[in-house]
Protein backbone atom coordinates (compact mmCIF):
# COMPACT_ATOMS: atom_id res chain seq x y z
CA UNK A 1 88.93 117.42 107.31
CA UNK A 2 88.93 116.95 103.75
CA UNK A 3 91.24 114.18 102.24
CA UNK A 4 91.71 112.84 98.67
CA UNK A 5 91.67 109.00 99.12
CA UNK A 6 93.03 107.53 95.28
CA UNK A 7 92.06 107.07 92.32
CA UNK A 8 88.28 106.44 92.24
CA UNK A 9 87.21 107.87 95.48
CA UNK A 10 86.01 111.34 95.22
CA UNK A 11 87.19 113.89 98.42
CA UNK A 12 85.24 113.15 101.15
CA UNK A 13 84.59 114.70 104.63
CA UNK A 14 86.69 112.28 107.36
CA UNK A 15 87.35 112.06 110.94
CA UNK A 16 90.23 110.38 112.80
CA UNK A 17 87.88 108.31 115.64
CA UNK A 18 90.15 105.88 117.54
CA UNK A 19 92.74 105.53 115.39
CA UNK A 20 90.47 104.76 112.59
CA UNK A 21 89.35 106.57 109.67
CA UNK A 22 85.97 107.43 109.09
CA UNK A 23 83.41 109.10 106.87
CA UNK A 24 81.43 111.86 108.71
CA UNK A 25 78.15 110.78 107.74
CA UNK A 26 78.34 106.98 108.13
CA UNK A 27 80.32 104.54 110.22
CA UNK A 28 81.81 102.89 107.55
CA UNK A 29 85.82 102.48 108.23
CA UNK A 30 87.04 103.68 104.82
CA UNK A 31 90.55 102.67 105.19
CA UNK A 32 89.10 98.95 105.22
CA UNK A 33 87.48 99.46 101.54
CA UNK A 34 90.33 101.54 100.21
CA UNK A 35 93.16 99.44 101.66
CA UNK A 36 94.08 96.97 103.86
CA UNK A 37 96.05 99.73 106.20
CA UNK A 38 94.74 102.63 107.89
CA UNK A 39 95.98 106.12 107.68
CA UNK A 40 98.91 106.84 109.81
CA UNK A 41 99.87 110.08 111.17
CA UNK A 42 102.95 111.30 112.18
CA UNK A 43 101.92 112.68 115.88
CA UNK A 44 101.82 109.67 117.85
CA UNK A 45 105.21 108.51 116.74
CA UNK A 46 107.01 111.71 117.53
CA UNK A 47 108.86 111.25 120.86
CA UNK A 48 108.05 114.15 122.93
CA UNK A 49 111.31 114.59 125.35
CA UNK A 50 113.41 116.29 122.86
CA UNK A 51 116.89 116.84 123.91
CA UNK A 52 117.94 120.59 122.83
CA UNK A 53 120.99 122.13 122.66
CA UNK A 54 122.90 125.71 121.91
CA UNK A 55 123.94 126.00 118.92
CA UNK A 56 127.55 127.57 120.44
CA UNK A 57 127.47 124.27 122.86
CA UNK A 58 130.44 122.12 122.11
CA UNK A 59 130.27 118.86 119.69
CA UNK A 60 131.52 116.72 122.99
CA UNK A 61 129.03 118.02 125.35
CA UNK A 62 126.54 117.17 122.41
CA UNK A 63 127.89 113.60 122.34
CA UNK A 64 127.86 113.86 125.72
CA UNK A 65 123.84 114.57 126.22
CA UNK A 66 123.03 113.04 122.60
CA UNK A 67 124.47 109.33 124.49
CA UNK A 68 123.14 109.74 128.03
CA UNK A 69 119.58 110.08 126.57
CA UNK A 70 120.34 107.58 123.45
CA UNK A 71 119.15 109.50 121.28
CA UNK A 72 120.74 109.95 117.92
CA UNK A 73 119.88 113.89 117.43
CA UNK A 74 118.99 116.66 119.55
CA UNK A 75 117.02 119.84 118.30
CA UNK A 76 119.30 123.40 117.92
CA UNK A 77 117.23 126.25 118.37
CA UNK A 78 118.23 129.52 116.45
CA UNK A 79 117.77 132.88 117.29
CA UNK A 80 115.08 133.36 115.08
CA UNK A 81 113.32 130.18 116.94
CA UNK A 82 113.61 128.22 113.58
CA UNK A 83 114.84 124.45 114.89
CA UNK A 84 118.29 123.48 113.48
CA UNK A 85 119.80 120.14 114.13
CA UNK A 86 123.05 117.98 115.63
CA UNK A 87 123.05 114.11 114.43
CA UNK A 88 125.30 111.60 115.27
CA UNK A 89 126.18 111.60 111.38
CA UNK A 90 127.25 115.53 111.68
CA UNK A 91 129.31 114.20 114.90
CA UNK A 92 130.92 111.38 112.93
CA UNK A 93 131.77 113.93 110.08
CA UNK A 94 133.60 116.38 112.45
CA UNK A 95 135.40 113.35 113.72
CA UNK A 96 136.45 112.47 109.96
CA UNK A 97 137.40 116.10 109.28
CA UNK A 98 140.07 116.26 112.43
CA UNK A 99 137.32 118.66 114.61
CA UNK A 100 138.22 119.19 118.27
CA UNK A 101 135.06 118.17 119.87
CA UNK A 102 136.22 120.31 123.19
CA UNK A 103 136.29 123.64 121.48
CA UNK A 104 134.15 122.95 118.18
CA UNK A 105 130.70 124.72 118.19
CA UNK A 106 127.81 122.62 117.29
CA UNK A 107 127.18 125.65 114.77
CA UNK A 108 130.11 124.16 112.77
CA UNK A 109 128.45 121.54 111.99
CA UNK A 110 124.55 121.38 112.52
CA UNK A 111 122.02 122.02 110.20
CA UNK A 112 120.12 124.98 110.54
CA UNK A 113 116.73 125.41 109.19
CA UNK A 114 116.33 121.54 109.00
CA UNK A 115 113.29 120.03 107.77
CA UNK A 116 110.33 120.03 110.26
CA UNK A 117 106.78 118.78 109.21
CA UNK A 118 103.22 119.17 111.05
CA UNK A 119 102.28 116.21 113.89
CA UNK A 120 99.14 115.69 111.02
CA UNK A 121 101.61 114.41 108.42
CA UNK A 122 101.11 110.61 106.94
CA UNK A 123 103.86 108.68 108.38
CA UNK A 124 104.66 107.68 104.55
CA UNK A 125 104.41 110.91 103.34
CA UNK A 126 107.29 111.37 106.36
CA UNK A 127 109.15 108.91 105.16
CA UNK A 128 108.94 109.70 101.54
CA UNK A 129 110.55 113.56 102.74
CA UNK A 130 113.15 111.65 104.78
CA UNK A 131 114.73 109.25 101.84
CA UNK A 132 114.16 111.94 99.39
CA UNK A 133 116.80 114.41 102.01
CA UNK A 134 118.89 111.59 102.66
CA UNK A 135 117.99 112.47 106.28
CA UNK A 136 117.28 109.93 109.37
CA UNK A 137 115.31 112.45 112.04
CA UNK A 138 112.35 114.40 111.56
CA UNK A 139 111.13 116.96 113.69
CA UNK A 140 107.93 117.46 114.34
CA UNK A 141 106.18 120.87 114.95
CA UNK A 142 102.25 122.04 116.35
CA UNK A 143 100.53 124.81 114.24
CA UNK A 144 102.44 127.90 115.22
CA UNK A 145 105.90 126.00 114.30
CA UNK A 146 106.71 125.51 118.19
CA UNK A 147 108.66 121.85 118.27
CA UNK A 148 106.91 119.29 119.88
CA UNK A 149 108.63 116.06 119.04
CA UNK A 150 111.02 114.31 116.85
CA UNK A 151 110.71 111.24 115.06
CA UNK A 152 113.46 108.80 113.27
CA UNK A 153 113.31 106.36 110.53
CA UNK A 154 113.61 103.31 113.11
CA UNK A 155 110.45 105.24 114.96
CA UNK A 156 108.77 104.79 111.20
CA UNK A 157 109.73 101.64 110.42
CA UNK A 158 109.05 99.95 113.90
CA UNK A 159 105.17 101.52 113.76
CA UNK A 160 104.95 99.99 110.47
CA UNK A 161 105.88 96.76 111.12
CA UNK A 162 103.91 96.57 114.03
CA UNK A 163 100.86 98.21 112.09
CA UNK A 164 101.76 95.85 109.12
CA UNK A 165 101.38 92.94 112.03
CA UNK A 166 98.16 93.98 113.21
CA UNK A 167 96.85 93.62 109.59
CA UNK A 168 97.35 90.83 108.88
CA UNK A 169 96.16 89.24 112.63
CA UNK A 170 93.09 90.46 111.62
């Protein structure tokens, strides 16, 4: 894989090998001379039990699913097979707006067509797309678009700190 480093390295030809990134032809652990953290990607952090639900399921029975698995989001799957979503924010907006969870359709109030990114995304890259779409869950997707995971901001921020941690351990 090819990947642009910064300002002063030139693109060079890199594997992923244990977590660590590499140069092809040498065993050299770039990320160490380029920065003191290594290149995350998204994949690992995506959680991989996705709850899904129908789009004409009812906001309660979301809730309902959405706070047995505590999970704050659960992946709507079109017609079309393009993932949609349900958040606890969208739930707490219905609320607001005098819904009745019983008989409202999670259509009401989903989004559809949310944002889904590749498992080979940067984690800040991720993050950067999340505060920029004021959004709080990302779902991930494999090469053909099939969903394979779905990762929130407190998934980000809790494999940075502890990546931050490992740093500076040494």
């Amino acid at each position: 894989m090819w990947m642009h480093l910064g300002e002063g390295f030139e693109s060079l030809p890199l594997r992923l090998t244990a977590g660590r990134l590499r140069r092809l032809d040498s065993s050299v652990d770039l990320a160490c001379i380029h920065s003191p953290t290594e290149v995350m990607l998204l994949g690992p952090l995506a959680q991989p039990h996705v709850l899904t639900v129908d789009a004409d399921a009812t906001l309660a029975s979301a809730a309902e699913e959405m706070w047995a698995r505590r999970c704050g989001s659960a992946v709507v799957l079109g017609p079309d097979g393009k993932p949609g979503i349900i958040t606890e924010r969208d739930l707490l907006r219905a609320m607001a707006e005098g819904s009745d969870p019983g008989a409202t359709p999670v259509s009401s109030y989903m989004t559809p067509n949310a944002v889904a990114v590749n498992a080979s995304w940067e984690v800040v890259d991720a993050a950067r797309r999340m505060i920029q779409g004021g959004f709080r869950h990302l779902i991930v997707t494999d090469d053909r678009g099939g969903v394979t995971g779905i990762v929130s901001i407190r998934d980000m921020v809790a494999a940075l700190v502890e990546e931050r941690q490992r740093v500076l351990a040494g």
